[in-house]
C-alpha atoms as a PDB file:
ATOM      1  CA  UNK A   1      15.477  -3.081  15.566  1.00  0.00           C
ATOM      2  CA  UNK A   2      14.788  -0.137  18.229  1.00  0.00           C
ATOM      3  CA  UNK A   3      11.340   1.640  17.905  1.00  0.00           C
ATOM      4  CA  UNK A   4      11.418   4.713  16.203  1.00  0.00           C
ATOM      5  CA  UNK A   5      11.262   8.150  19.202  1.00  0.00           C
ATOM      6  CA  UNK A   6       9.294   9.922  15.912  1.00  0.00           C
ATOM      7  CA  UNK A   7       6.585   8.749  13.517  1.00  0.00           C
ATOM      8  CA  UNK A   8       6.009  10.308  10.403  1.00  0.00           C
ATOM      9  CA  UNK A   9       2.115  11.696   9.964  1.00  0.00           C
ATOM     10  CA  UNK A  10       1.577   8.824   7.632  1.00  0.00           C
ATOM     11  CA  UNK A  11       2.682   6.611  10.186  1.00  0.00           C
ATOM     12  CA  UNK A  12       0.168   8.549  13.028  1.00  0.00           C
ATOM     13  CA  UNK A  13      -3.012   7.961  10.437  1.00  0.00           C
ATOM     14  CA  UNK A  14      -1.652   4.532   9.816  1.00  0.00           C
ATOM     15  CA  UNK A  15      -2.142   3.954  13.938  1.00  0.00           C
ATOM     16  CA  UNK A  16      -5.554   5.634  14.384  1.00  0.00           C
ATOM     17  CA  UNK A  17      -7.015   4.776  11.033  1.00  0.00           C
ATOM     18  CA  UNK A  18      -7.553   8.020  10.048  1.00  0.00           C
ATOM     19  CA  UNK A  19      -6.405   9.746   6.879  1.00  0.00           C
ATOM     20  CA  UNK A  20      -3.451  11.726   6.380  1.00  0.00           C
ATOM     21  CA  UNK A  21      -5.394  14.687   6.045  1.00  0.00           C
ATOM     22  CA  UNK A  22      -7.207  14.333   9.468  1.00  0.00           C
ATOM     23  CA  UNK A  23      -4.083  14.026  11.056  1.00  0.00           C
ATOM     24  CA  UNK A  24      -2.791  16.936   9.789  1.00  0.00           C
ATOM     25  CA  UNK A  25      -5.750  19.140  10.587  1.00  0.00           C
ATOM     26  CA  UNK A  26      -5.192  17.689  14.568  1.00  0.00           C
ATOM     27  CA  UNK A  27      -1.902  19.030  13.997  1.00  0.00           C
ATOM     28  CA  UNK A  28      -3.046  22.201  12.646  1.00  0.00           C
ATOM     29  CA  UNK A  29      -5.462  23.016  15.327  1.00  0.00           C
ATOM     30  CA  UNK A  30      -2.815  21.820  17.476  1.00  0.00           C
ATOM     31  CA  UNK A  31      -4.726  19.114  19.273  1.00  0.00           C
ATOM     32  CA  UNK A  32      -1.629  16.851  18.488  1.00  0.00           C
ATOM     33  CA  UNK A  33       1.541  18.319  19.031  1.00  0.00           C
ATOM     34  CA  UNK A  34       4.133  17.927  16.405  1.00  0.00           C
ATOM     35  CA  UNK A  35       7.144  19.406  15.112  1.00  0.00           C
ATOM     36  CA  UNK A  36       9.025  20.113  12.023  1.00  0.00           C
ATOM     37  CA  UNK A  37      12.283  18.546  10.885  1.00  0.00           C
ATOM     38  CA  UNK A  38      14.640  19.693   8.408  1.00  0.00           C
ATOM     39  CA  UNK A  39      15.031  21.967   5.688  1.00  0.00           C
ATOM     40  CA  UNK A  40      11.505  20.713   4.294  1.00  0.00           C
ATOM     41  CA  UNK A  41      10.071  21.070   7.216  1.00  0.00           C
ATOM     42  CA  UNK A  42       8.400  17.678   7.691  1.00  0.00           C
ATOM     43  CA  UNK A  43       6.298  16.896  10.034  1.00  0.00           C
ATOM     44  CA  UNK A  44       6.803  14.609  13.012  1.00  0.00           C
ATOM     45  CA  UNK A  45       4.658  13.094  16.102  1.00  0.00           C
ATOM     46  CA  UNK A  46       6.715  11.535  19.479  1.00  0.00           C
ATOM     47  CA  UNK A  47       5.207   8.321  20.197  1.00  0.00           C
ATOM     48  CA  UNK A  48       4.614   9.159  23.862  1.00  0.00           C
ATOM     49  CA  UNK A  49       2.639  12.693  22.385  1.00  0.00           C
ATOM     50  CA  UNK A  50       0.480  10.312  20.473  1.00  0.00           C
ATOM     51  CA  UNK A  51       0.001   8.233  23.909  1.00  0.00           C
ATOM     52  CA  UNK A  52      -0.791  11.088  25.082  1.00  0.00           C
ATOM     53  CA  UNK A  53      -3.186  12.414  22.745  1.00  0.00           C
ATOM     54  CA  UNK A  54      -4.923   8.737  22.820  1.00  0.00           C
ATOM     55  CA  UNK A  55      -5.427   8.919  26.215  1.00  0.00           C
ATOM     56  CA  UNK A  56      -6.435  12.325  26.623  1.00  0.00           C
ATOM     57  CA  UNK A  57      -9.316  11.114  23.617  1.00  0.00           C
ATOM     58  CA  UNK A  58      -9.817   8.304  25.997  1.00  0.00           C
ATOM     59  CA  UNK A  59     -10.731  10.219  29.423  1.00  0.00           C
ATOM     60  CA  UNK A  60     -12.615  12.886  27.259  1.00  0.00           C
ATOM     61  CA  UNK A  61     -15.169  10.104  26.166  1.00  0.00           C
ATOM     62  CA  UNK A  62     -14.966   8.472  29.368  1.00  0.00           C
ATOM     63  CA  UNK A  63     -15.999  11.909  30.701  1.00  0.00           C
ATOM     64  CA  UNK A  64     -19.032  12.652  28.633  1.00  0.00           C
ATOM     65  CA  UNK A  65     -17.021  15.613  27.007  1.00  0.00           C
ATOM     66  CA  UNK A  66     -17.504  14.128  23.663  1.00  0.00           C
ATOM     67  CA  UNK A  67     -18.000  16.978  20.740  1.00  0.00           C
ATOM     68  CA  UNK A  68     -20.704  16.260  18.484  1.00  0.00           C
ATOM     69  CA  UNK A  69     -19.931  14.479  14.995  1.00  0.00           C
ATOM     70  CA  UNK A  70     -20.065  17.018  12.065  1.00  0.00           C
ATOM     71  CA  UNK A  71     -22.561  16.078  10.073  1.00  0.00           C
ATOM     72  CA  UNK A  72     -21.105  15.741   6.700  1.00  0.00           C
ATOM     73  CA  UNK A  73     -18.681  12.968   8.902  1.00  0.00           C
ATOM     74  CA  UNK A  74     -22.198  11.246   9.975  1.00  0.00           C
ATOM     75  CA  UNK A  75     -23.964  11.414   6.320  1.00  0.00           C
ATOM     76  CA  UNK A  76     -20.751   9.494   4.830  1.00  0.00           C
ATOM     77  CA  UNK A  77     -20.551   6.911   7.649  1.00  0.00           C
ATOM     78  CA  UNK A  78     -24.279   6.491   7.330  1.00  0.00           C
ATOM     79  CA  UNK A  79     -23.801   5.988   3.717  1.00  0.00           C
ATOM     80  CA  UNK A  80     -20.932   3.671   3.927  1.00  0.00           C
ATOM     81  CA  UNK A  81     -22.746   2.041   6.797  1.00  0.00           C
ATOM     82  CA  UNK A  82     -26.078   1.573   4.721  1.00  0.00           C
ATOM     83  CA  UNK A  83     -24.015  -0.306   1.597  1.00  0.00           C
END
């Protein structure tokens, strides 16, 4: 069976082990570029633009140009982290 050209934004969180939600808000802000399909308008990521948008994370970290964790992300890893 061929690999898919699109992934759905389930599929995207599925790959960076985020949740659905967090991919969507990339999408909003338009940090990962999507499109719409269909009369639903349903939202779907290339597989080469989320490469892309891997190793564009990738050279920003290897840069320094990290931004800083939100803190309410921090408190719940630290509380996960601390079980």
């Amino acid at each position: 069976m061929p690999t898919p050209r699109f992934l759905t934004l389930a599929d995207v969180a599925e790959v960076l082990n985020v949740s659905w939600r967090q991919v969507y808000a990339l999408v909003r802000r338009k940090e990962l570029i999507a499109i719409q399909i269909g009369g639903r308008g349903q939202w779907r990521v290339e597989v080469d633009e989320l490469e892309r948008f891997i190793q564009q994370r990738y050279a920003e970290a290897r840069s320094g140009d990290v931004p800083e964790i939100e803190p309410e992300a921090e408190d719940a890893r630290t509380a996960v982290e601390g079980s």
